[in-house]
PDB file of N, CA and C in Angstrom:
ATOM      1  N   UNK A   1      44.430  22.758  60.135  1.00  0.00           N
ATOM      2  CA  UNK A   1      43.759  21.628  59.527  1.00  0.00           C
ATOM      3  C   UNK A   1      43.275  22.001  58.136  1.00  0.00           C
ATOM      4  N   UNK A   2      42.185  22.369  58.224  1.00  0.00           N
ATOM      5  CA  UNK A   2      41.158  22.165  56.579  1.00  0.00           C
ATOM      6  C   UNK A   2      40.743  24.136  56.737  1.00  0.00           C
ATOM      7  N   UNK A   3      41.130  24.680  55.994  1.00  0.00           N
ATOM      8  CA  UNK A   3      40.588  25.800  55.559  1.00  0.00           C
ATOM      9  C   UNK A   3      38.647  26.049  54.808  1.00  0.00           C
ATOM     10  N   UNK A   4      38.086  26.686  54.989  1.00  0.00           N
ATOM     11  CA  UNK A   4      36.668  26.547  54.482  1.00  0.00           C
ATOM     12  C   UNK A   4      36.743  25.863  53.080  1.00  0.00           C
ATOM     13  N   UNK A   5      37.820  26.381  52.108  1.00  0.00           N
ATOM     14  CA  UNK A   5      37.675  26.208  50.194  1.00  0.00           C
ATOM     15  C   UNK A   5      38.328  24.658  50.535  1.00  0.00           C
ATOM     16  N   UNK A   6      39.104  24.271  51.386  1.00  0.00           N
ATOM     17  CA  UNK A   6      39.278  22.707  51.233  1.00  0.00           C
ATOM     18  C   UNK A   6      38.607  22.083  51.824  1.00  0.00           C
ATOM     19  N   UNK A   7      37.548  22.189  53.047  1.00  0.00           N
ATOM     20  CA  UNK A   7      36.627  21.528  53.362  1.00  0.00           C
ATOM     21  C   UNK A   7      35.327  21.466  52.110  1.00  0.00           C
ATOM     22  N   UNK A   8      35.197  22.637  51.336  1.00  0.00           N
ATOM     23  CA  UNK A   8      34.124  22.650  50.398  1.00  0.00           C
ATOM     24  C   UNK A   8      34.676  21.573  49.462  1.00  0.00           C
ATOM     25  N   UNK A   9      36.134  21.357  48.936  1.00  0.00           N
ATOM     26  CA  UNK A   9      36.149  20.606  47.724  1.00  0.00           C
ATOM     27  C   UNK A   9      36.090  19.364  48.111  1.00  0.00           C
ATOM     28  N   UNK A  10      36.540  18.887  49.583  1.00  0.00           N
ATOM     29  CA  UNK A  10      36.268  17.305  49.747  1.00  0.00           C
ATOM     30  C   UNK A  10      34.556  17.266  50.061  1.00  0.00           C
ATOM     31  N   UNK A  11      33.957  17.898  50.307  1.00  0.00           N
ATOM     32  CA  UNK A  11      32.322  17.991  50.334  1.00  0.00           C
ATOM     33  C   UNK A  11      31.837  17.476  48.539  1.00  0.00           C
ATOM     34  N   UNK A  12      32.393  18.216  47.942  1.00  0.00           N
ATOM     35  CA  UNK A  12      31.884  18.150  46.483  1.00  0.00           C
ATOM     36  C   UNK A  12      32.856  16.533  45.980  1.00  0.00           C
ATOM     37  N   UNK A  13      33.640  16.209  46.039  1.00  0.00           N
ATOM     38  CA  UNK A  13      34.483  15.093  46.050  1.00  0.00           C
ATOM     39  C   UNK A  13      33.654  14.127  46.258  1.00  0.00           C
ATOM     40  N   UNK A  14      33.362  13.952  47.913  1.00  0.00           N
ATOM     41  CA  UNK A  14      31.825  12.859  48.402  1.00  0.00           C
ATOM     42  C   UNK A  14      30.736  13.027  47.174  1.00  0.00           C
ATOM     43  N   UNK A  15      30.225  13.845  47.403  1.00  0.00           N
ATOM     44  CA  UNK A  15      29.323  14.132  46.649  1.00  0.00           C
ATOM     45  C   UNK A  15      29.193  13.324  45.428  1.00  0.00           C
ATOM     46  N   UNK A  16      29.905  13.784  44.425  1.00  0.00           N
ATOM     47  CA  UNK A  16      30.403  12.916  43.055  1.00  0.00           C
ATOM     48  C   UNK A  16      30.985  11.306  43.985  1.00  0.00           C
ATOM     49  N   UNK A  17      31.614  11.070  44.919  1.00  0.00           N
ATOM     50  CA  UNK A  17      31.543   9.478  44.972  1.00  0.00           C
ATOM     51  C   UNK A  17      30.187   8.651  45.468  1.00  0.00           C
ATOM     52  N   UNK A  18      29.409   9.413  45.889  1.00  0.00           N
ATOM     53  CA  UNK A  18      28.177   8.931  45.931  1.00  0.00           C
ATOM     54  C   UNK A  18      26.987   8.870  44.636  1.00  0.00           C
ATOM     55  N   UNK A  19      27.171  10.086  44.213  1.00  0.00           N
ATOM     56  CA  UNK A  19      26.681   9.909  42.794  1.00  0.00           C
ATOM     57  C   UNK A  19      27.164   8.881  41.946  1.00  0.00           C
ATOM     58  N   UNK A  20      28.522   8.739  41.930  1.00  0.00           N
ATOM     59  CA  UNK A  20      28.762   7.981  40.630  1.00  0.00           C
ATOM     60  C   UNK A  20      28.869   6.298  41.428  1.00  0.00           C
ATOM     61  N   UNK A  21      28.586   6.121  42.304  1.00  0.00           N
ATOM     62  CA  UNK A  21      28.418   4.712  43.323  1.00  0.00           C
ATOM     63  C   UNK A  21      27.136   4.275  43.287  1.00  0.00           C
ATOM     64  N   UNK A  22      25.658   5.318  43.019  1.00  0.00           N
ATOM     65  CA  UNK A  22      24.684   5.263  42.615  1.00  0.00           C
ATOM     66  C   UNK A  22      24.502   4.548  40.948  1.00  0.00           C
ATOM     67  N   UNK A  23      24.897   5.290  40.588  1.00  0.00           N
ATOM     68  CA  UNK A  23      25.201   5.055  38.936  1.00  0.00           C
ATOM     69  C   UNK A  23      25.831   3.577  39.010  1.00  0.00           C
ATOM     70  N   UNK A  24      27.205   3.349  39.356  1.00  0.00           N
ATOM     71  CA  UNK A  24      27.564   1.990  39.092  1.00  0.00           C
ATOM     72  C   UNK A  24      26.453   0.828  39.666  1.00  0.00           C
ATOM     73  N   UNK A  25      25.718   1.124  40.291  1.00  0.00           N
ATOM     74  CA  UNK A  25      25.007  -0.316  41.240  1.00  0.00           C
ATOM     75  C   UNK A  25      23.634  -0.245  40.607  1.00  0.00           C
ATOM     76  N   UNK A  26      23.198   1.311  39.731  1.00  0.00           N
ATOM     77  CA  UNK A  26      21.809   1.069  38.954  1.00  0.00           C
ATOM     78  C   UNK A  26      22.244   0.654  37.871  1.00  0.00           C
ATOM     79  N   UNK A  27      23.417   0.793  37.504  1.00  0.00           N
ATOM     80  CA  UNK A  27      24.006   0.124  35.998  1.00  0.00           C
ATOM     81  C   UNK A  27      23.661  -1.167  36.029  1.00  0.00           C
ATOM     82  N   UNK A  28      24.733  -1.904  37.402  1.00  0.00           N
ATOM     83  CA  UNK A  28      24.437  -3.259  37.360  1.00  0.00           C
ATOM     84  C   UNK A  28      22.979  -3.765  37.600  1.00  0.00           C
ATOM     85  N   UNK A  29      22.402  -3.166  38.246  1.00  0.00           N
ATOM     86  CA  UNK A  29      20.847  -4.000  38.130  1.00  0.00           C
ATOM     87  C   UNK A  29      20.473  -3.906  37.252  1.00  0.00           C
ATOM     88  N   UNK A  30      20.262  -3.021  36.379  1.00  0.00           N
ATOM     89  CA  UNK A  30      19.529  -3.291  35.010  1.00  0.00           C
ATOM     90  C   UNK A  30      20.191  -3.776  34.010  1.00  0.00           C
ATOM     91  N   UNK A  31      21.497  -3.680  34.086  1.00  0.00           N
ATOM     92  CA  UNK A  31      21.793  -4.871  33.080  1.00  0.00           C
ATOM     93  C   UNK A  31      21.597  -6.632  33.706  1.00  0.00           C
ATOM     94  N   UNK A  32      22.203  -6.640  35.197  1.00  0.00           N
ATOM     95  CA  UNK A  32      21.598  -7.531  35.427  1.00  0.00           C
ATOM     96  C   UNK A  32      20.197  -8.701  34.649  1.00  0.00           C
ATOM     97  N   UNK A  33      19.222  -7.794  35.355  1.00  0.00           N
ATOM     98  CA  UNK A  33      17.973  -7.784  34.747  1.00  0.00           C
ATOM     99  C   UNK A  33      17.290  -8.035  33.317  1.00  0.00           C
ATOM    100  N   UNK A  34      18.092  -7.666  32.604  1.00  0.00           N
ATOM    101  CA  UNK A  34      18.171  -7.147  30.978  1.00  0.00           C
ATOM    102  C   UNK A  34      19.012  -8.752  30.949  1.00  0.00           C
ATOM    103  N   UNK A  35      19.935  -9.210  30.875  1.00  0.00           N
ATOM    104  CA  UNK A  35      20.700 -10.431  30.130  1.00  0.00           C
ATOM    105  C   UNK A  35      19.802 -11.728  30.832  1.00  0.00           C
ATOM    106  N   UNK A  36      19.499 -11.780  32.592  1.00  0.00           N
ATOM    107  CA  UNK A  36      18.651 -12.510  32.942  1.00  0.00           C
ATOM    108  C   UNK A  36      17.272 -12.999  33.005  1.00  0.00           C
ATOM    109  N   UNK A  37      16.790 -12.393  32.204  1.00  0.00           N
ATOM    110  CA  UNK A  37      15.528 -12.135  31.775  1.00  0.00           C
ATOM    111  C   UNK A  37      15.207 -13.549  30.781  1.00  0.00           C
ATOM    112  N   UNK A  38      14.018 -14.216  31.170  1.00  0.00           N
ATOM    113  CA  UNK A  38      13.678 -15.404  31.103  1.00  0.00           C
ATOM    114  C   UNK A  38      14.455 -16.455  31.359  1.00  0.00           C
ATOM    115  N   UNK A  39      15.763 -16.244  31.992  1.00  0.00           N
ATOM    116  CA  UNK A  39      16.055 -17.676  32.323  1.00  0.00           C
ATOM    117  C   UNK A  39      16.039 -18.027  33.687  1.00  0.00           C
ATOM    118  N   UNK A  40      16.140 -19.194  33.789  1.00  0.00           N
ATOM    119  CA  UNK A  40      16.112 -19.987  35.242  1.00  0.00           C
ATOM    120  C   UNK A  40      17.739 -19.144  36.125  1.00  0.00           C
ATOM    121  N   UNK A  41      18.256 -18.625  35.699  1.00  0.00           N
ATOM    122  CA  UNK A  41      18.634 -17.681  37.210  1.00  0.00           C
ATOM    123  C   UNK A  41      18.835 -16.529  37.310  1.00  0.00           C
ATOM    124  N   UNK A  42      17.476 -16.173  37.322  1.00  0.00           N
ATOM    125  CA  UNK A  42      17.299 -14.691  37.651  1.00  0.00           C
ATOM    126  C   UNK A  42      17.472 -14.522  38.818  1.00  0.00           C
ATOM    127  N   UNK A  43      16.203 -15.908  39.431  1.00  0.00           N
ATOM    128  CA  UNK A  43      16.403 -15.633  40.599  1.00  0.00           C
ATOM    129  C   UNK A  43      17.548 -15.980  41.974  1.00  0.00           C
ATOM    130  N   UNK A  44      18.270 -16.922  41.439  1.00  0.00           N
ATOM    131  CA  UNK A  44      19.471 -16.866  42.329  1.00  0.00           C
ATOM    132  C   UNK A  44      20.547 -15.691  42.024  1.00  0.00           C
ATOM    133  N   UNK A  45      20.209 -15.080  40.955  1.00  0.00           N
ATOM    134  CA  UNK A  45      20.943 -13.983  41.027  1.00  0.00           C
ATOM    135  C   UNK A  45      20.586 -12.399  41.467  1.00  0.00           C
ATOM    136  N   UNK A  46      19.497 -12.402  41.581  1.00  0.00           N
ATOM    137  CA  UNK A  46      19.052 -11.332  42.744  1.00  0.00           C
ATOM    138  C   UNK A  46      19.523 -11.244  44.229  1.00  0.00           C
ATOM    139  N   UNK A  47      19.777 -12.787  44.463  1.00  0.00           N
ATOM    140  CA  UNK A  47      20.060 -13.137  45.734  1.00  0.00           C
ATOM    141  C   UNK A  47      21.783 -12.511  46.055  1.00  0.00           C
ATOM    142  N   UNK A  48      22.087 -12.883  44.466  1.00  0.00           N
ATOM    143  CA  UNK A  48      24.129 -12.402  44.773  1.00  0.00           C
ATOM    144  C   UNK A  48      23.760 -10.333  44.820  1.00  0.00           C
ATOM    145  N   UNK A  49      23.210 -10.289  44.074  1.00  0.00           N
ATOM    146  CA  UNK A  49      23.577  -8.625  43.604  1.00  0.00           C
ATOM    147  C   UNK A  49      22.539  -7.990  44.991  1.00  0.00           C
ATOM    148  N   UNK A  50      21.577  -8.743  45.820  1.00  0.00           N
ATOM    149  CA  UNK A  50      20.966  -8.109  47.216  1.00  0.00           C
ATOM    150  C   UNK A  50      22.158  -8.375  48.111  1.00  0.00           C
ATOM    151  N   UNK A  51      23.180  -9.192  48.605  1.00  0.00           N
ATOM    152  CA  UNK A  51      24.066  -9.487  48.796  1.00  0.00           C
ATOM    153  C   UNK A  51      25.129  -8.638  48.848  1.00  0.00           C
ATOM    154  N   UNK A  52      25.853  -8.276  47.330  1.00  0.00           N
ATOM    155  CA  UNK A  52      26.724  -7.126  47.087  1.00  0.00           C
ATOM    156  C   UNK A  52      26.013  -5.496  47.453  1.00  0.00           C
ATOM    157  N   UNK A  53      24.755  -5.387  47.345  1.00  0.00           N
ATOM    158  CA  UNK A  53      24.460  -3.758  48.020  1.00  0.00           C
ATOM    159  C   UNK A  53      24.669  -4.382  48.903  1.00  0.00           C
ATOM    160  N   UNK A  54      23.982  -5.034  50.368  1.00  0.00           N
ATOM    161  CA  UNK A  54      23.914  -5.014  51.263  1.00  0.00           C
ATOM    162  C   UNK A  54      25.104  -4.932  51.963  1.00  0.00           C
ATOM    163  N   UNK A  55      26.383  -5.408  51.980  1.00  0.00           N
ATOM    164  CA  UNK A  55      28.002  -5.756  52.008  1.00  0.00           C
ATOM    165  C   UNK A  55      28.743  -3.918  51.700  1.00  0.00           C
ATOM    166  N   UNK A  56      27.835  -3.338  50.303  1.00  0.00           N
ATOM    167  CA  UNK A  56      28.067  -2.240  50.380  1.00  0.00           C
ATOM    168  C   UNK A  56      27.638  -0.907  51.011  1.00  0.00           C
ATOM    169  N   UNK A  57      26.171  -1.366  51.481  1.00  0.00           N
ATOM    170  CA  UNK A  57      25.989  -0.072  52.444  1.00  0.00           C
ATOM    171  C   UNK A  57      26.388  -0.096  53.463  1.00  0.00           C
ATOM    172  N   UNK A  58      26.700  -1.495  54.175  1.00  0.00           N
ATOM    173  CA  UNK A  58      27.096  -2.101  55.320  1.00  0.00           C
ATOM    174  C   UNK A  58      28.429  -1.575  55.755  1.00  0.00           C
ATOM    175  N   UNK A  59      29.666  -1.675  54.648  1.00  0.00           N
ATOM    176  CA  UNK A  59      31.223  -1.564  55.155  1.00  0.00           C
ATOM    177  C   UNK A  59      31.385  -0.780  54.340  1.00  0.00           C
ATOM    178  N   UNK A  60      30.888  -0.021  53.599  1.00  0.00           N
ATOM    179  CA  UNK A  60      31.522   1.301  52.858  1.00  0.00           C
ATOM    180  C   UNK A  60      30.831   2.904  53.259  1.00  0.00           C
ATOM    181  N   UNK A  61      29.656   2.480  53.137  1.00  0.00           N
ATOM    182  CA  UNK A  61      28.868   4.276  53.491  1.00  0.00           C
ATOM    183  C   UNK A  61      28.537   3.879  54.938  1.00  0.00           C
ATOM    184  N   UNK A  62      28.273   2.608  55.687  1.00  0.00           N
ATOM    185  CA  UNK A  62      28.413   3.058  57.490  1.00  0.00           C
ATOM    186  C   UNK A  62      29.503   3.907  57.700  1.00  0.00           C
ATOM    187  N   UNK A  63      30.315   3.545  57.105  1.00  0.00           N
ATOM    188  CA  UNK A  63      31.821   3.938  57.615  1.00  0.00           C
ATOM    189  C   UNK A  63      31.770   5.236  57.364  1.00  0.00           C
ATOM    190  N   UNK A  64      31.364   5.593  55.942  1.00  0.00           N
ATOM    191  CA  UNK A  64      31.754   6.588  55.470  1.00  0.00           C
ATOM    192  C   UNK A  64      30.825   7.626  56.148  1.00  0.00           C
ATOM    193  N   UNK A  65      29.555   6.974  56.317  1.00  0.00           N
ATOM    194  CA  UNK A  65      28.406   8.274  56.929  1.00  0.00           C
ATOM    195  C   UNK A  65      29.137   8.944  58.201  1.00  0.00           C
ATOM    196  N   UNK A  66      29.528   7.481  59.117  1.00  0.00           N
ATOM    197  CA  UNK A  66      30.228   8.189  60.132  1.00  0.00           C
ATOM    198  C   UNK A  66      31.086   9.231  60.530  1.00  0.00           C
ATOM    199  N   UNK A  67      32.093   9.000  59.347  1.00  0.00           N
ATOM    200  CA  UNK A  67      33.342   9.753  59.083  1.00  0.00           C
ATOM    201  C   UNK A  67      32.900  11.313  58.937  1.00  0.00           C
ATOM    202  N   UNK A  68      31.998  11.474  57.657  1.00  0.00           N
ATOM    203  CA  UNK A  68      31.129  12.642  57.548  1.00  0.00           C
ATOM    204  C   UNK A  68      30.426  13.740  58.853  1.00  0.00           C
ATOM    205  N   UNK A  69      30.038  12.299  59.750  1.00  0.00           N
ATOM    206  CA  UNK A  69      29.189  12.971  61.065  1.00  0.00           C
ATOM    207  C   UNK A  69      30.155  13.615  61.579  1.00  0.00           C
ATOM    208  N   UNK A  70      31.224  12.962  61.919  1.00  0.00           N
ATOM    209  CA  UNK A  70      32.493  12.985  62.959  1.00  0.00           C
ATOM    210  C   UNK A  70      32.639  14.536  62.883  1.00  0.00           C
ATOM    211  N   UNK A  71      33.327  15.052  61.106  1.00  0.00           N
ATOM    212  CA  UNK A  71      33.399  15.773  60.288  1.00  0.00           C
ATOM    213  C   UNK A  71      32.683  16.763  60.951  1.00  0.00           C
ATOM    214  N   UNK A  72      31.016  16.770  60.315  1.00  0.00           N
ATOM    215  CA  UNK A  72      30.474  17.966  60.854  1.00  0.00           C
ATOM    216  C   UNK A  72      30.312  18.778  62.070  1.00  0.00           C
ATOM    217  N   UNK A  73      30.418  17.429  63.035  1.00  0.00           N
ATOM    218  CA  UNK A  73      30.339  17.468  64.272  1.00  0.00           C
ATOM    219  C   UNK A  73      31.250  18.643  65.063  1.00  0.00           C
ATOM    220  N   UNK A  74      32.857  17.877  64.272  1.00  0.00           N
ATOM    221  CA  UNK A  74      33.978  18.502  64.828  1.00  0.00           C
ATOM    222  C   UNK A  74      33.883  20.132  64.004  1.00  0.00           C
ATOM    223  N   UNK A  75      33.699  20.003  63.031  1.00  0.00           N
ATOM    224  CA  UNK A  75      33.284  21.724  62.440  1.00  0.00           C
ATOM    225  C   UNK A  75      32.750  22.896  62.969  1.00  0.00           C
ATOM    226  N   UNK A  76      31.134  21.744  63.954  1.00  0.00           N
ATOM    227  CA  UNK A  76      30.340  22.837  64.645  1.00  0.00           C
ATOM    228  C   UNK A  76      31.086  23.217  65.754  1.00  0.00           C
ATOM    229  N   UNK A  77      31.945  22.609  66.373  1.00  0.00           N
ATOM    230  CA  UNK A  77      32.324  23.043  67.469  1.00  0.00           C
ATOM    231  C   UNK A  77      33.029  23.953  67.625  1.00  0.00           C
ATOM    232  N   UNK A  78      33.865  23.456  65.960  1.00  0.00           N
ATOM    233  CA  UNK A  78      35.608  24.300  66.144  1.00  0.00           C
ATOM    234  C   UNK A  78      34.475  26.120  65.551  1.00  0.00           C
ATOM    235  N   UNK A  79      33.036  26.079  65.369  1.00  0.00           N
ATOM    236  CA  UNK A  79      32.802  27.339  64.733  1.00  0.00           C
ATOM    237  C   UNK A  79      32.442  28.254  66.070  1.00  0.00           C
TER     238      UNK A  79
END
């Protein structure tokens, strides 16, 4: 299967896709925020972008946390 140096580089791989998945979704809120600012839809648009995280922690990092567990899980055993 996965040797230790290729289990480390898909570790560091996640890593950076969570970081930079962080980054894209604080990008969008504050620009968000920043162009909507005093007008009448700020607030229906909080409602879309609570919406899009929620959709994204929901069907992308459930999945993915799992996958990870599975991962470690099966690691401790095979050690």
């Amino acid at each position: 299967m996965f040797n230790q140096n290729q289990f480390e580089m898909n570790k560091n791989k996640t890593a950076y896709f969570i970081l930079a998945s962080a980054l894209v979704w604080g990008a969008v809120l504050i620009a968000s925020s920043v162009i909507l600012k005093g007008t009448p839809y700020r607030n229906p648009m909080y409602n879309v972008l609570l919406g899009g995280i929620a959709f994204h922690l929901l069907f992308i990092w459930g999945p993915l946390g799992n996958q990870l567990r599975r991962k470690d899980d099966a690691d401790k055993e095979n050690s």
